[in-house]
PDB file of N, CA and C in Angstrom:
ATOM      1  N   UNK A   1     109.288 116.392 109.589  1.00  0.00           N
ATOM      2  CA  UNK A   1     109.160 115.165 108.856  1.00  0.00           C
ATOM      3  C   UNK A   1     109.407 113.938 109.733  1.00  0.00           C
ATOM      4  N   UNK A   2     109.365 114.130 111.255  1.00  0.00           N
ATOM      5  CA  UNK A   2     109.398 113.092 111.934  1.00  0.00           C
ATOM      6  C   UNK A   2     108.614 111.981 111.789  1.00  0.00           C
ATOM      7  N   UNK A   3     107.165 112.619 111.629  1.00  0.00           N
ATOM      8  CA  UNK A   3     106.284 111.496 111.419  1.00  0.00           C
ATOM      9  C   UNK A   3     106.513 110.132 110.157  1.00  0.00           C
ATOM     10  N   UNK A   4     107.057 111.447 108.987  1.00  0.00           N
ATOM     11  CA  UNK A   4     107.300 109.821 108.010  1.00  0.00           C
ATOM     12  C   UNK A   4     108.098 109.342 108.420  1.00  0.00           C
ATOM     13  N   UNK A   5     109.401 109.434 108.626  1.00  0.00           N
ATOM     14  CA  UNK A   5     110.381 108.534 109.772  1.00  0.00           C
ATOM     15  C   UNK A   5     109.739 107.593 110.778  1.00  0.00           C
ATOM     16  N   UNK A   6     108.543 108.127 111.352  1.00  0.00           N
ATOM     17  CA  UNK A   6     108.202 106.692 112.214  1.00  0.00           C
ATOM     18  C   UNK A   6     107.123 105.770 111.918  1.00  0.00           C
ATOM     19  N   UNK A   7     106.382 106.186 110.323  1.00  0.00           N
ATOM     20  CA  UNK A   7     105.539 105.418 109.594  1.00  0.00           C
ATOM     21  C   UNK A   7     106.503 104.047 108.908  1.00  0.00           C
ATOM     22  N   UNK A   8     107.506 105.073 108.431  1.00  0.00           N
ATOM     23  CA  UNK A   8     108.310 104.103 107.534  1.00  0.00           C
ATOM     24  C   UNK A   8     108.955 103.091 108.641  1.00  0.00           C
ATOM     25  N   UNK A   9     109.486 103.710 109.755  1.00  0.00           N
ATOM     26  CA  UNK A   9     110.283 102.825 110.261  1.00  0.00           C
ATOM     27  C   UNK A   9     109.142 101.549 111.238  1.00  0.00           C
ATOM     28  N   UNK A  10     107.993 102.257 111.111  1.00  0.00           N
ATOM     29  CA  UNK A  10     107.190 100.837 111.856  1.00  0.00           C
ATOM     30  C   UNK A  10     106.494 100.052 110.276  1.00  0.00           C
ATOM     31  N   UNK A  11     106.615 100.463 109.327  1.00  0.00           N
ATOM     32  CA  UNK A  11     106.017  99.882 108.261  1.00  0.00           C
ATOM     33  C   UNK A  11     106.929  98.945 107.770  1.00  0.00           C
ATOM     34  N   UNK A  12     108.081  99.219 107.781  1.00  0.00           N
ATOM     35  CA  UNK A  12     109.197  98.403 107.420  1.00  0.00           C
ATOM     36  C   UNK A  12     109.418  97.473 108.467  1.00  0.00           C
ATOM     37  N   UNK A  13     109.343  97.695 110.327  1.00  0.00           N
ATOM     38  CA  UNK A  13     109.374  96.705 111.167  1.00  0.00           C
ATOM     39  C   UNK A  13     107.958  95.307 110.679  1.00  0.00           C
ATOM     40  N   UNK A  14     107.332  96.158 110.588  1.00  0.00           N
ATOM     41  CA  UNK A  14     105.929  95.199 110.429  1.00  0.00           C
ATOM     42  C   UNK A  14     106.240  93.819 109.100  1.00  0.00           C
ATOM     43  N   UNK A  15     106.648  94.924 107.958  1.00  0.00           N
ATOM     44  CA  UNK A  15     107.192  93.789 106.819  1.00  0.00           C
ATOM     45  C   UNK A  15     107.944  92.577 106.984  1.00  0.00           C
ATOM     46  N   UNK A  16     108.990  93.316 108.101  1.00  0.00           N
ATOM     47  CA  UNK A  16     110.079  92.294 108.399  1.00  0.00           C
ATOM     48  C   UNK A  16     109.370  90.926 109.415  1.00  0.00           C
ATOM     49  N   UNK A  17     108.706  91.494 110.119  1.00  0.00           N
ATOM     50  CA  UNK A  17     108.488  90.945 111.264  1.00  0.00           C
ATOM     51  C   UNK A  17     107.462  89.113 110.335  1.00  0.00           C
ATOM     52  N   UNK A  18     106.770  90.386 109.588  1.00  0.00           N
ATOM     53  CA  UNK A  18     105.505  89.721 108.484  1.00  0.00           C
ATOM     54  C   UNK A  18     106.390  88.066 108.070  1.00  0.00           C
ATOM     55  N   UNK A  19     107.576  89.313 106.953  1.00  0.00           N
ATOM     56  CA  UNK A  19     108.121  87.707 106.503  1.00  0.00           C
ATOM     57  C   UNK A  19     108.419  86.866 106.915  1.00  0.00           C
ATOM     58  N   UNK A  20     109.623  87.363 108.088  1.00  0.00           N
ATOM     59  CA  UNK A  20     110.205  86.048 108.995  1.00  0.00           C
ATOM     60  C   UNK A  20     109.101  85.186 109.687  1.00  0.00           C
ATOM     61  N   UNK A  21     107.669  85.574 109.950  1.00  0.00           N
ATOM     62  CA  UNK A  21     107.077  84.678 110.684  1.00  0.00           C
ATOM     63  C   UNK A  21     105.965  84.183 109.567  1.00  0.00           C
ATOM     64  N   UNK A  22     105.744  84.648 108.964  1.00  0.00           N
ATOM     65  CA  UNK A  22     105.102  84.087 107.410  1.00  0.00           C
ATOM     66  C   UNK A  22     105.440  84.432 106.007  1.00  0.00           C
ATOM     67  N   UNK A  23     106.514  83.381 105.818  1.00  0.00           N
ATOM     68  CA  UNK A  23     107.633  83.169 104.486  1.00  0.00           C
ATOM     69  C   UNK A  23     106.525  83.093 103.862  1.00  0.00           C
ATOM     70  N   UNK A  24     105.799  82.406 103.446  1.00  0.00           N
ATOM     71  CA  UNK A  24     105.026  81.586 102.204  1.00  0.00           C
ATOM     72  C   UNK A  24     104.117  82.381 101.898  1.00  0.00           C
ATOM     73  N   UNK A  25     103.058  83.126 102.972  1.00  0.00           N
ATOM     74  CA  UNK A  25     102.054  84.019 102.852  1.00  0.00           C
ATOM     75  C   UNK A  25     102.422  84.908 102.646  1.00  0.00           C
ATOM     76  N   UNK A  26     103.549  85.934 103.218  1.00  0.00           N
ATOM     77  CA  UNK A  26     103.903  87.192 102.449  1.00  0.00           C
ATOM     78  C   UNK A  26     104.263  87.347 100.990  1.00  0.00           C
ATOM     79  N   UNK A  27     105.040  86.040 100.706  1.00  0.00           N
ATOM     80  CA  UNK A  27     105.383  86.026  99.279  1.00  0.00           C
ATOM     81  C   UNK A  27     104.703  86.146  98.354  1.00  0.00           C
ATOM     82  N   UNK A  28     103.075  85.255  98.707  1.00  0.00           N
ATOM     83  CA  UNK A  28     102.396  84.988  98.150  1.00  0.00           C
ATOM     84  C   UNK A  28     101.391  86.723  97.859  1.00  0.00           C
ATOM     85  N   UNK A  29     101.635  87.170  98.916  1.00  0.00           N
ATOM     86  CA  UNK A  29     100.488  88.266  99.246  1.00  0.00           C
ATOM     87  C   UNK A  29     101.693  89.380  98.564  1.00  0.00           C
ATOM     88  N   UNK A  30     102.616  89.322  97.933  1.00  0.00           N
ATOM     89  CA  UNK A  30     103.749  90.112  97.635  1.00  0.00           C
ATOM     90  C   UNK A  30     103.734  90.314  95.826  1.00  0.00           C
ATOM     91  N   UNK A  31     103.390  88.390  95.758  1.00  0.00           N
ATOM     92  CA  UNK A  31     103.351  88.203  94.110  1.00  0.00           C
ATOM     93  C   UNK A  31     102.205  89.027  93.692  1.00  0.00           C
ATOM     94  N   UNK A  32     100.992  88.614  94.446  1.00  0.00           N
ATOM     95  CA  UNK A  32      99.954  89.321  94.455  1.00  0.00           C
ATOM     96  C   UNK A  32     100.088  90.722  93.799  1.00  0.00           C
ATOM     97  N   UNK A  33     100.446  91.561  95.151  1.00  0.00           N
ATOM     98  CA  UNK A  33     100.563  93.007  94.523  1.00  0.00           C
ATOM     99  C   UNK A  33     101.657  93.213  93.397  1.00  0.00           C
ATOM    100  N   UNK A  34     102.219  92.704  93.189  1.00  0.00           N
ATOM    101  CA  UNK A  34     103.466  92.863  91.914  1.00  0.00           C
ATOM    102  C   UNK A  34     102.889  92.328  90.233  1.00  0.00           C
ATOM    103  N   UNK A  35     101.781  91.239  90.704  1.00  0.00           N
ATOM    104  CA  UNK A  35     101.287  91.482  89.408  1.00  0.00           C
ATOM    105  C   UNK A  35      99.737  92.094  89.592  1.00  0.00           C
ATOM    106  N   UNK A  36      99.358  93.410  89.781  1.00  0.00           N
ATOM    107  CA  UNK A  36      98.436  93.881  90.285  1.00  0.00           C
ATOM    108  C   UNK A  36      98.933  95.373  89.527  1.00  0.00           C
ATOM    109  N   UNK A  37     100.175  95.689  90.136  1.00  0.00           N
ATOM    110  CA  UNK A  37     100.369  97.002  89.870  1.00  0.00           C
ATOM    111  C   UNK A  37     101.582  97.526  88.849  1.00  0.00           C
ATOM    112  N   UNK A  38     101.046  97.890  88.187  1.00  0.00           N
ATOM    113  CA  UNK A  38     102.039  98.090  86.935  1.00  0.00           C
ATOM    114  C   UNK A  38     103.035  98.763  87.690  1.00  0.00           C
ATOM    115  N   UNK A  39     104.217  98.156  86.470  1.00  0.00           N
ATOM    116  CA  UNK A  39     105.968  98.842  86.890  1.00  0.00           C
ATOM    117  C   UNK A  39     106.188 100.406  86.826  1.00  0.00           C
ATOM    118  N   UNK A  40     105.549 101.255  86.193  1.00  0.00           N
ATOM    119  CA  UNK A  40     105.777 102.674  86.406  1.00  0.00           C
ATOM    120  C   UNK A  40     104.946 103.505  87.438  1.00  0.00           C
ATOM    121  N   UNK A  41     104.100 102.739  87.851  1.00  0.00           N
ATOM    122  CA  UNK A  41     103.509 103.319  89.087  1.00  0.00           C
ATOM    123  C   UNK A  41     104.127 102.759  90.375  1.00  0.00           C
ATOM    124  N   UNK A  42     104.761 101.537  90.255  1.00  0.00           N
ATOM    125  CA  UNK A  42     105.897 101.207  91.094  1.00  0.00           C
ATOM    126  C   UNK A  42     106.968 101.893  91.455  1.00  0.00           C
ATOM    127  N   UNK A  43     107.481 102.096  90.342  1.00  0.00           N
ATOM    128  CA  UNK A  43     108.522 103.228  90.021  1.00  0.00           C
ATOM    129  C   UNK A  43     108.107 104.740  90.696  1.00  0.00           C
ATOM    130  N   UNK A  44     107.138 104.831  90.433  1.00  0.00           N
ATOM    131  CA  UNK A  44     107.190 106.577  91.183  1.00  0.00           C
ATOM    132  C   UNK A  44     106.901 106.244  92.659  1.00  0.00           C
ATOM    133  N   UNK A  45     105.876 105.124  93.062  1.00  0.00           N
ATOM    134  CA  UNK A  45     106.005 104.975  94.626  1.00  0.00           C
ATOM    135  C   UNK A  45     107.107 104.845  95.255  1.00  0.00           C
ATOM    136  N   UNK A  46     108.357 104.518  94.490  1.00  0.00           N
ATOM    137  CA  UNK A  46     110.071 104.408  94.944  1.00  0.00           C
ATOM    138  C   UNK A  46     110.254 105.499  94.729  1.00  0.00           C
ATOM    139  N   UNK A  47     110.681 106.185  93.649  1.00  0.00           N
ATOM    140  CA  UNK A  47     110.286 107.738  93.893  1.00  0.00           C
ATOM    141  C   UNK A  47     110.209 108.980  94.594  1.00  0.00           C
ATOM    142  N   UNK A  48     109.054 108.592  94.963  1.00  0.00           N
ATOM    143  CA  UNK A  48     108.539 109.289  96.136  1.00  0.00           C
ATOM    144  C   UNK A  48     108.881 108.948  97.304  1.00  0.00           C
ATOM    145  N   UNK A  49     109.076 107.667  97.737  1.00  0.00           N
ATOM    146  CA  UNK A  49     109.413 107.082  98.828  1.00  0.00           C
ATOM    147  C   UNK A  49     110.927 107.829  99.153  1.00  0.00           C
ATOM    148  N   UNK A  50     111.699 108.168  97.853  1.00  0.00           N
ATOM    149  CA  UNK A  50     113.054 108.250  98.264  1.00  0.00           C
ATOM    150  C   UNK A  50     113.212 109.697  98.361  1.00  0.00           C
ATOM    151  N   UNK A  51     112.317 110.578  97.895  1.00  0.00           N
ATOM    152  CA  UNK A  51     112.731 111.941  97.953  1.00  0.00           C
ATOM    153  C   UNK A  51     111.979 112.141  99.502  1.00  0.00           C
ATOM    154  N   UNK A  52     110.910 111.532  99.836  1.00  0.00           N
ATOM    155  CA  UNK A  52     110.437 111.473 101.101  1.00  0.00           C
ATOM    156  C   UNK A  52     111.765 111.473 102.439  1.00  0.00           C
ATOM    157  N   UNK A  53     112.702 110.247 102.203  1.00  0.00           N
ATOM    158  CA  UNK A  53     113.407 109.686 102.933  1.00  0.00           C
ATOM    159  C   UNK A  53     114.276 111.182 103.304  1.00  0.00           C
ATOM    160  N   UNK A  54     115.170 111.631 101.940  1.00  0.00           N
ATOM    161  CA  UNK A  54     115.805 112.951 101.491  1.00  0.00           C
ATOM    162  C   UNK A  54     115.483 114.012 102.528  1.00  0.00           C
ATOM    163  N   UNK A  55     113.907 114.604 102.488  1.00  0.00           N
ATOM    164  CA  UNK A  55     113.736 115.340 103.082  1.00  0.00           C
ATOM    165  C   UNK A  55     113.683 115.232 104.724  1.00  0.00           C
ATOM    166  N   UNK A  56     113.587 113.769 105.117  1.00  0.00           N
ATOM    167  CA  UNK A  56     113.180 114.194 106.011  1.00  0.00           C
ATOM    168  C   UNK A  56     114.280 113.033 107.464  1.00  0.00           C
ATOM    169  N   UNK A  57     115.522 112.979 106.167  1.00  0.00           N
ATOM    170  CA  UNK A  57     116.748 112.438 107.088  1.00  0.00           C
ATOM    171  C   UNK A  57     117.483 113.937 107.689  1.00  0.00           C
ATOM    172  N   UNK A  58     116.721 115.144 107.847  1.00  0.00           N
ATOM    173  CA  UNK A  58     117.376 115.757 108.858  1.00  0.00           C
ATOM    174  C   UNK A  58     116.526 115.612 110.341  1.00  0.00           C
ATOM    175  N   UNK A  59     115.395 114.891 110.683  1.00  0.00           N
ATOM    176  CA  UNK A  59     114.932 114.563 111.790  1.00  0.00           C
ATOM    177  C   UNK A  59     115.786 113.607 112.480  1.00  0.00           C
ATOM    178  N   UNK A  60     117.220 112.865 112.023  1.00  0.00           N
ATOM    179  CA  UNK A  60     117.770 111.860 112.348  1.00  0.00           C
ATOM    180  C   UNK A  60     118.968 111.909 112.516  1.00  0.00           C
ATOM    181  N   UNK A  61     119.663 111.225 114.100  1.00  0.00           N
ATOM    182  CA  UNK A  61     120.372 111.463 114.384  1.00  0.00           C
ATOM    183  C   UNK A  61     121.465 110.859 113.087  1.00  0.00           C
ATOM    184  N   UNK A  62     121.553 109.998 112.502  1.00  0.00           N
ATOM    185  CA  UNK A  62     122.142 109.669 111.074  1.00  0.00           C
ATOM    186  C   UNK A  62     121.850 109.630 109.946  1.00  0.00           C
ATOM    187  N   UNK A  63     121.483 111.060 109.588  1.00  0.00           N
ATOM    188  CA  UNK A  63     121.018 111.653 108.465  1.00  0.00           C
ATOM    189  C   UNK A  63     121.661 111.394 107.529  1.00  0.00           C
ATOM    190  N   UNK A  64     123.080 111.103 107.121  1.00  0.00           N
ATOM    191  CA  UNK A  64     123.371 110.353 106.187  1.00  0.00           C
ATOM    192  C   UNK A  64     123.012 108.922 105.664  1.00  0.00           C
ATOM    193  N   UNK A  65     122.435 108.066 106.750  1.00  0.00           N
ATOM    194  CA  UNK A  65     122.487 107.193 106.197  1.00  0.00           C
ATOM    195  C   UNK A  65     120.697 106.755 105.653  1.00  0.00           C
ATOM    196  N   UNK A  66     120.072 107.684 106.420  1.00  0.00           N
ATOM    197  CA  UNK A  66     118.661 107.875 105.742  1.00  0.00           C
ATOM    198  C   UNK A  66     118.676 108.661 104.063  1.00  0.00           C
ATOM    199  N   UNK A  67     119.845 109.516 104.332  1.00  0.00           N
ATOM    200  CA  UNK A  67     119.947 110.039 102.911  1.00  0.00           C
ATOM    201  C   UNK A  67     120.231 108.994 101.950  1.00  0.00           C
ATOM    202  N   UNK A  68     121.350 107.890 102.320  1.00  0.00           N
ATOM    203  CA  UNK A  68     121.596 107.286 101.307  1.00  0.00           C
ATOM    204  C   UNK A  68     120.558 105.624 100.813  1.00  0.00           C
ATOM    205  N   UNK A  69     119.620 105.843 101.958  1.00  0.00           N
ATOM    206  CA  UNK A  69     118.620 104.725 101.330  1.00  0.00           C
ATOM    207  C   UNK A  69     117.262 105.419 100.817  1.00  0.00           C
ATOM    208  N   UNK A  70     117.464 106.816 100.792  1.00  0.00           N
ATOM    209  CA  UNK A  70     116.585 107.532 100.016  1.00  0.00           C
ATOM    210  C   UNK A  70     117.170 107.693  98.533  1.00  0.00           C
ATOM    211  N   UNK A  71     118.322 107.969  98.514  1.00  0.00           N
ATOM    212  CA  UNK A  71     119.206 108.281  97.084  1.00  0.00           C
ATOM    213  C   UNK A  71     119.199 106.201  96.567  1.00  0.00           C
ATOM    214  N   UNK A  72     119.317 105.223  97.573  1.00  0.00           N
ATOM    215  CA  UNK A  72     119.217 103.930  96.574  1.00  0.00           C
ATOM    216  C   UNK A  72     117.333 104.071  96.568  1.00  0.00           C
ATOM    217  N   UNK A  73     116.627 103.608  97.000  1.00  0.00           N
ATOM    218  CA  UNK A  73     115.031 104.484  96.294  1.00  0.00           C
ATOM    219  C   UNK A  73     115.214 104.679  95.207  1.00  0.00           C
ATOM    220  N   UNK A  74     115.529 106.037  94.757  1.00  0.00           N
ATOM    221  CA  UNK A  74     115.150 107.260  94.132  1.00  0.00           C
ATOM    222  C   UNK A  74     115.876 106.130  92.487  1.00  0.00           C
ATOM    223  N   UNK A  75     117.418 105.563  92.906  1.00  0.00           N
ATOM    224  CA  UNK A  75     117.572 105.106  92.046  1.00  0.00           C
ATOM    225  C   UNK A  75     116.815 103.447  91.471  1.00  0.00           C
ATOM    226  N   UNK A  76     116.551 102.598  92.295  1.00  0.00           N
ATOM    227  CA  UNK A  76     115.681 101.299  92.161  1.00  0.00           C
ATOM    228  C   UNK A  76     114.288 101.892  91.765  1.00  0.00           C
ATOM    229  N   UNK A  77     114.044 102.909  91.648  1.00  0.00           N
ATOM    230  CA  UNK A  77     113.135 103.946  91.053  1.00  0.00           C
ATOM    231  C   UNK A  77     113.199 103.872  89.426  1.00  0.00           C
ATOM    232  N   UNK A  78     114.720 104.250  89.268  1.00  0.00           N
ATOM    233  CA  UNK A  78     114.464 104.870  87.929  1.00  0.00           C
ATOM    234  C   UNK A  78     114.920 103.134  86.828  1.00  0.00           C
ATOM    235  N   UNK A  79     115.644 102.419  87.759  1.00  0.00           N
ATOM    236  CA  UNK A  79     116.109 101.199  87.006  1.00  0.00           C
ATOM    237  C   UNK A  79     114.676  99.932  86.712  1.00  0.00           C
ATOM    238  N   UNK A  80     113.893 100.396  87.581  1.00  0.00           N
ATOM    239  CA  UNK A  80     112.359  99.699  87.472  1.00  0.00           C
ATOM    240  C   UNK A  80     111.583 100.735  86.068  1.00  0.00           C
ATOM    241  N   UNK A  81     111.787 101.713  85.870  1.00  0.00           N
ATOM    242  CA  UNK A  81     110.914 102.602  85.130  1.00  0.00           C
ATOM    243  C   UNK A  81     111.802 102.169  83.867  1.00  0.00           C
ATOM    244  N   UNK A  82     113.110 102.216  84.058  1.00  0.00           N
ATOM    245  CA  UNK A  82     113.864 102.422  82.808  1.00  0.00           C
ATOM    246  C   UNK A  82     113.985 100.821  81.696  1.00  0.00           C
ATOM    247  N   UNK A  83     114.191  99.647  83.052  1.00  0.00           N
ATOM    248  CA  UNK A  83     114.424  98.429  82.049  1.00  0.00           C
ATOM    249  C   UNK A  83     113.363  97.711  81.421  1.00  0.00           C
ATOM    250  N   UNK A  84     113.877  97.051  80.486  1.00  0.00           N
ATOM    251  CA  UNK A  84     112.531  96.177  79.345  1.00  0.00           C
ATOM    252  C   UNK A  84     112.321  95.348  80.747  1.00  0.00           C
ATOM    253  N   UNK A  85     110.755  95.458  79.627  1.00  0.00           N
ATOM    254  CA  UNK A  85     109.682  94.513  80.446  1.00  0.00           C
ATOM    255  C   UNK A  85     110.235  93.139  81.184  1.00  0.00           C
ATOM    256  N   UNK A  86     111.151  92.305  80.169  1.00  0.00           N
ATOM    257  CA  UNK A  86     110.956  90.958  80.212  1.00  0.00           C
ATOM    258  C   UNK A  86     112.505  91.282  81.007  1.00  0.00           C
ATOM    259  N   UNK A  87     113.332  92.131  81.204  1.00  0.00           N
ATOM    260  CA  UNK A  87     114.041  91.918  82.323  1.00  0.00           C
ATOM    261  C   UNK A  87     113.603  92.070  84.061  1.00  0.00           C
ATOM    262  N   UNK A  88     112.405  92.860  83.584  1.00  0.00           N
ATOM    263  CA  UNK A  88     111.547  93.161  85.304  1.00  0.00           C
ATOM    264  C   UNK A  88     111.334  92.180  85.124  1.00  0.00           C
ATOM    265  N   UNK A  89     110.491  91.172  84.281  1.00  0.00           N
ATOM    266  CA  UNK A  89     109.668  90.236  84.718  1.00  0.00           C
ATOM    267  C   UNK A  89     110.352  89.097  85.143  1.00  0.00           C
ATOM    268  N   UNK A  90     111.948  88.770  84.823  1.00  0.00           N
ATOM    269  CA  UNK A  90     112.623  88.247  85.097  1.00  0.00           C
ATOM    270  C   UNK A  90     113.493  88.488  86.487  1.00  0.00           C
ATOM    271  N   UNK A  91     113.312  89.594  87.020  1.00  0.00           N
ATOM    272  CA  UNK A  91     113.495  90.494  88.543  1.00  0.00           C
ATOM    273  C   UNK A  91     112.548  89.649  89.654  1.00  0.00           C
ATOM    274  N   UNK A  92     111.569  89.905  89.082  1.00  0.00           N
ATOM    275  CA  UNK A  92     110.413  89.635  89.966  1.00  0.00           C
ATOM    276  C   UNK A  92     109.862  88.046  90.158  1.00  0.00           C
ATOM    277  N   UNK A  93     110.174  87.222  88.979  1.00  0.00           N
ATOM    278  CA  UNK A  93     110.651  85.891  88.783  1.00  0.00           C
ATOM    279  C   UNK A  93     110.760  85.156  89.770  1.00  0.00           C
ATOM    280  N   UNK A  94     112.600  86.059  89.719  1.00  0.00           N
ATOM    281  CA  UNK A  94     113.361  85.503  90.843  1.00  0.00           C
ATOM    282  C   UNK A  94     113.232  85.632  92.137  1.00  0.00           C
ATOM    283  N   UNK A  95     112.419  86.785  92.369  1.00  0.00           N
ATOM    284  CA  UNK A  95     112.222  87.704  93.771  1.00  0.00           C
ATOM    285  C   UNK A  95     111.089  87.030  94.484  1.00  0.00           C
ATOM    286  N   UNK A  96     110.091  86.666  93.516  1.00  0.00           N
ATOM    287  CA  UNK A  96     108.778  85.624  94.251  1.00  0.00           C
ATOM    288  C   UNK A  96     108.766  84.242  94.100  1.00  0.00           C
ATOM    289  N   UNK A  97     109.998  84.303  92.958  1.00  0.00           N
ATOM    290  CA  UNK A  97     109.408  82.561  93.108  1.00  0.00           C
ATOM    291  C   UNK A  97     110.761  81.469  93.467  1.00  0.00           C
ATOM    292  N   UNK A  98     111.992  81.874  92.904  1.00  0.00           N
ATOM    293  CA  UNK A  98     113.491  81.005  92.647  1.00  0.00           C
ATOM    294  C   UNK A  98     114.402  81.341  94.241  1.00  0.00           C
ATOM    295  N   UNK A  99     113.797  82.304  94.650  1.00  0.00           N
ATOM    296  CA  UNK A  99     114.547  82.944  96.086  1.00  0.00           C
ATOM    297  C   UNK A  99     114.252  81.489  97.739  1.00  0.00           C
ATOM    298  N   UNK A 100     115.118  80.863  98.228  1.00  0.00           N
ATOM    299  CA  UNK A 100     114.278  80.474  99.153  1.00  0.00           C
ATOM    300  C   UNK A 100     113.691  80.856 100.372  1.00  0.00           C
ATOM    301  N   UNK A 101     113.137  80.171 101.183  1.00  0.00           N
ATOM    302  CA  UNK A 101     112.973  80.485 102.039  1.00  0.00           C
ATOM    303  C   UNK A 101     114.016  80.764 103.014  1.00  0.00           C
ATOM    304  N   UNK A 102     114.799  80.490 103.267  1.00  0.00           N
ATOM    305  CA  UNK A 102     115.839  81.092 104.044  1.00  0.00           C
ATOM    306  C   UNK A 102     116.375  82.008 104.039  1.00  0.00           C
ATOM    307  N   UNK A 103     116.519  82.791 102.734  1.00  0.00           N
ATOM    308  CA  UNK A 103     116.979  84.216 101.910  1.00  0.00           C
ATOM    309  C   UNK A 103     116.192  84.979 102.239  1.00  0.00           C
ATOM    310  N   UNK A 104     114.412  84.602 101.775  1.00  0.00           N
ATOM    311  CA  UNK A 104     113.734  85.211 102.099  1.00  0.00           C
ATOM    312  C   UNK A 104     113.246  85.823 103.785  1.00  0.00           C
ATOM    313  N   UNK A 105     113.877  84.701 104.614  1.00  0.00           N
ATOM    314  CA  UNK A 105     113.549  85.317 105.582  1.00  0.00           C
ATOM    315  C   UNK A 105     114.614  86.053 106.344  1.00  0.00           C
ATOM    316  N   UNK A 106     116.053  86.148 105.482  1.00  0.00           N
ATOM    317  CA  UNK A 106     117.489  86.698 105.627  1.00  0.00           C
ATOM    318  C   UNK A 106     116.839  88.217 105.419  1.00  0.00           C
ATOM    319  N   UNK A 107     116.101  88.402 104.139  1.00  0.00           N
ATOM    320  CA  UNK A 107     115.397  89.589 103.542  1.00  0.00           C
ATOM    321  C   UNK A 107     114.820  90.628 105.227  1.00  0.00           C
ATOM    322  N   UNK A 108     113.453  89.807 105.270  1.00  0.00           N
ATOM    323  CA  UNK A 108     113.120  89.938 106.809  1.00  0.00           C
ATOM    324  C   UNK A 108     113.691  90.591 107.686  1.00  0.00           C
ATOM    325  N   UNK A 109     114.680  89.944 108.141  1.00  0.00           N
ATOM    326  CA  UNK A 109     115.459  90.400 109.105  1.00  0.00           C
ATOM    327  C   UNK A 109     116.302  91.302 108.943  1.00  0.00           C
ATOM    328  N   UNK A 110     116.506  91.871 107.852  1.00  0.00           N
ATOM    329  CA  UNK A 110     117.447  92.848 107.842  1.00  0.00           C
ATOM    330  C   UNK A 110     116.324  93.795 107.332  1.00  0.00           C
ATOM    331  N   UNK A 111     115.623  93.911 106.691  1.00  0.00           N
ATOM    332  CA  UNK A 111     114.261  94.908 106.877  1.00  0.00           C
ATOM    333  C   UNK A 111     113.814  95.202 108.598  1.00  0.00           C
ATOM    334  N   UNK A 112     114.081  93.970 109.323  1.00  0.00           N
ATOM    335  CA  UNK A 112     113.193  94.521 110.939  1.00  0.00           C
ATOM    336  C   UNK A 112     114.527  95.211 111.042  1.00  0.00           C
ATOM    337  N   UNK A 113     115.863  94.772 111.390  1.00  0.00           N
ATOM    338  CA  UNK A 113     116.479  95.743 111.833  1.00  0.00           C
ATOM    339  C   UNK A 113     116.756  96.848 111.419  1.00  0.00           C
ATOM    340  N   UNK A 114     116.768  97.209 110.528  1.00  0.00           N
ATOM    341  CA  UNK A 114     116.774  98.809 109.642  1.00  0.00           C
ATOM    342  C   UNK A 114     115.596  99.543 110.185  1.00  0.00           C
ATOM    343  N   UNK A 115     114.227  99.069 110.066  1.00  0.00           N
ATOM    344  CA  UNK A 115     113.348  99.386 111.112  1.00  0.00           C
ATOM    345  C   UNK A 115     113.192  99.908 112.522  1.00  0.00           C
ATOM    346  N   UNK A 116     113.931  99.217 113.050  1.00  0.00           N
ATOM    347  CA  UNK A 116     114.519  99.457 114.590  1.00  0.00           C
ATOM    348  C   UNK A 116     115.838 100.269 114.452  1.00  0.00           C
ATOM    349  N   UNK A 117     116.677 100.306 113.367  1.00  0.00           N
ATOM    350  CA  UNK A 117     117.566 101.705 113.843  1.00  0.00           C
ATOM    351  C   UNK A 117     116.986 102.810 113.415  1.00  0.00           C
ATOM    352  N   UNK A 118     116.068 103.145 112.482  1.00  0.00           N
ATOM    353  CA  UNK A 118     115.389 104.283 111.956  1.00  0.00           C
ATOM    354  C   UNK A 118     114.699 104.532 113.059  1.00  0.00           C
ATOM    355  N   UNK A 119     113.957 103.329 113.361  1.00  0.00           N
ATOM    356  CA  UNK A 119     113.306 104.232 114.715  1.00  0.00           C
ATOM    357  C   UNK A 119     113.506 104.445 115.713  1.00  0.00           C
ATOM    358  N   UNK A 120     115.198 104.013 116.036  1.00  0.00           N
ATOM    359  CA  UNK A 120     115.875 104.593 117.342  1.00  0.00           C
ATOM    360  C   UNK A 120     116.507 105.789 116.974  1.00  0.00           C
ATOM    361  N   UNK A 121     116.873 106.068 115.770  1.00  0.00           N
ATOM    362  CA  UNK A 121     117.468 107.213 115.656  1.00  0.00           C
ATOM    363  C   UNK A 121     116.805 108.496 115.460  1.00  0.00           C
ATOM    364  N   UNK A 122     115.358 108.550 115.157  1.00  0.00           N
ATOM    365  CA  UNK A 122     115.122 109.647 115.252  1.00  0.00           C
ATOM    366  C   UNK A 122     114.905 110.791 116.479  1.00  0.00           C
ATOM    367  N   UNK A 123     114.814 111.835 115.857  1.00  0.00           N
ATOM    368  CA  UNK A 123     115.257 112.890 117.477  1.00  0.00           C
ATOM    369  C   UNK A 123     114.177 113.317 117.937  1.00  0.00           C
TER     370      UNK A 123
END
């Protein structure tokens, strides 16, 4: 399962890299897909994303800590599937539109670096 380890960890560098150098356009290209794709198909792409992570944090030299951003996944999974509408829509609100730019590009940067330890740590 090395390979998803180094999809995710350059997919997640790329995001980060995305926001911090285009705040306004990612957001925009973010709102985009968020009102595009319904919340329970959201929900299982977290999901999946997290049982993905699960299986395949034994390629890593800190397999715990790939485990435990597969186990938060699995759960931002089920709290997207589980809450009323008008509290997502009030999630997502805040997430594309009330957040600033400085947060947002706080976001960024701690997405590139998580990126860069996932993909130093694998073996």
């Amino acid at each position: 399962m090395k390979w998803f380890l180094y999809a995710f960890s350059i997919f997640i560098i790329a995001i980060g890299c995305c926001t911090v150098l285009y705040t306004r356009e990612s957001r925009n290209v973010l709102r985009d897909i968020f009102n595009k794709i319904d919340r329970k198909i959201l929900s299982v792409v977290e999901v999946t994303m997290g049982v993905l992570l699960l299986f395949s944090a034994a390629a890593s030299h800190h397999s715990w800590f790939i485990r435990l951003i597969g186990f938060m996944a699995i759960i931002e999974g089920g709290i997207i599937f589980f809450i009323p509408r008008n509290l997502y829509d009030e999630l997502m609100d805040w997430y594309l539109s009330s957040v600033s730019d400085k947060t947002y590009r706080m976001f960024g940067i701690i997405s590139l670096i998580l990126g860069v330890a996932i993909l130093s740590w694998i073996l």
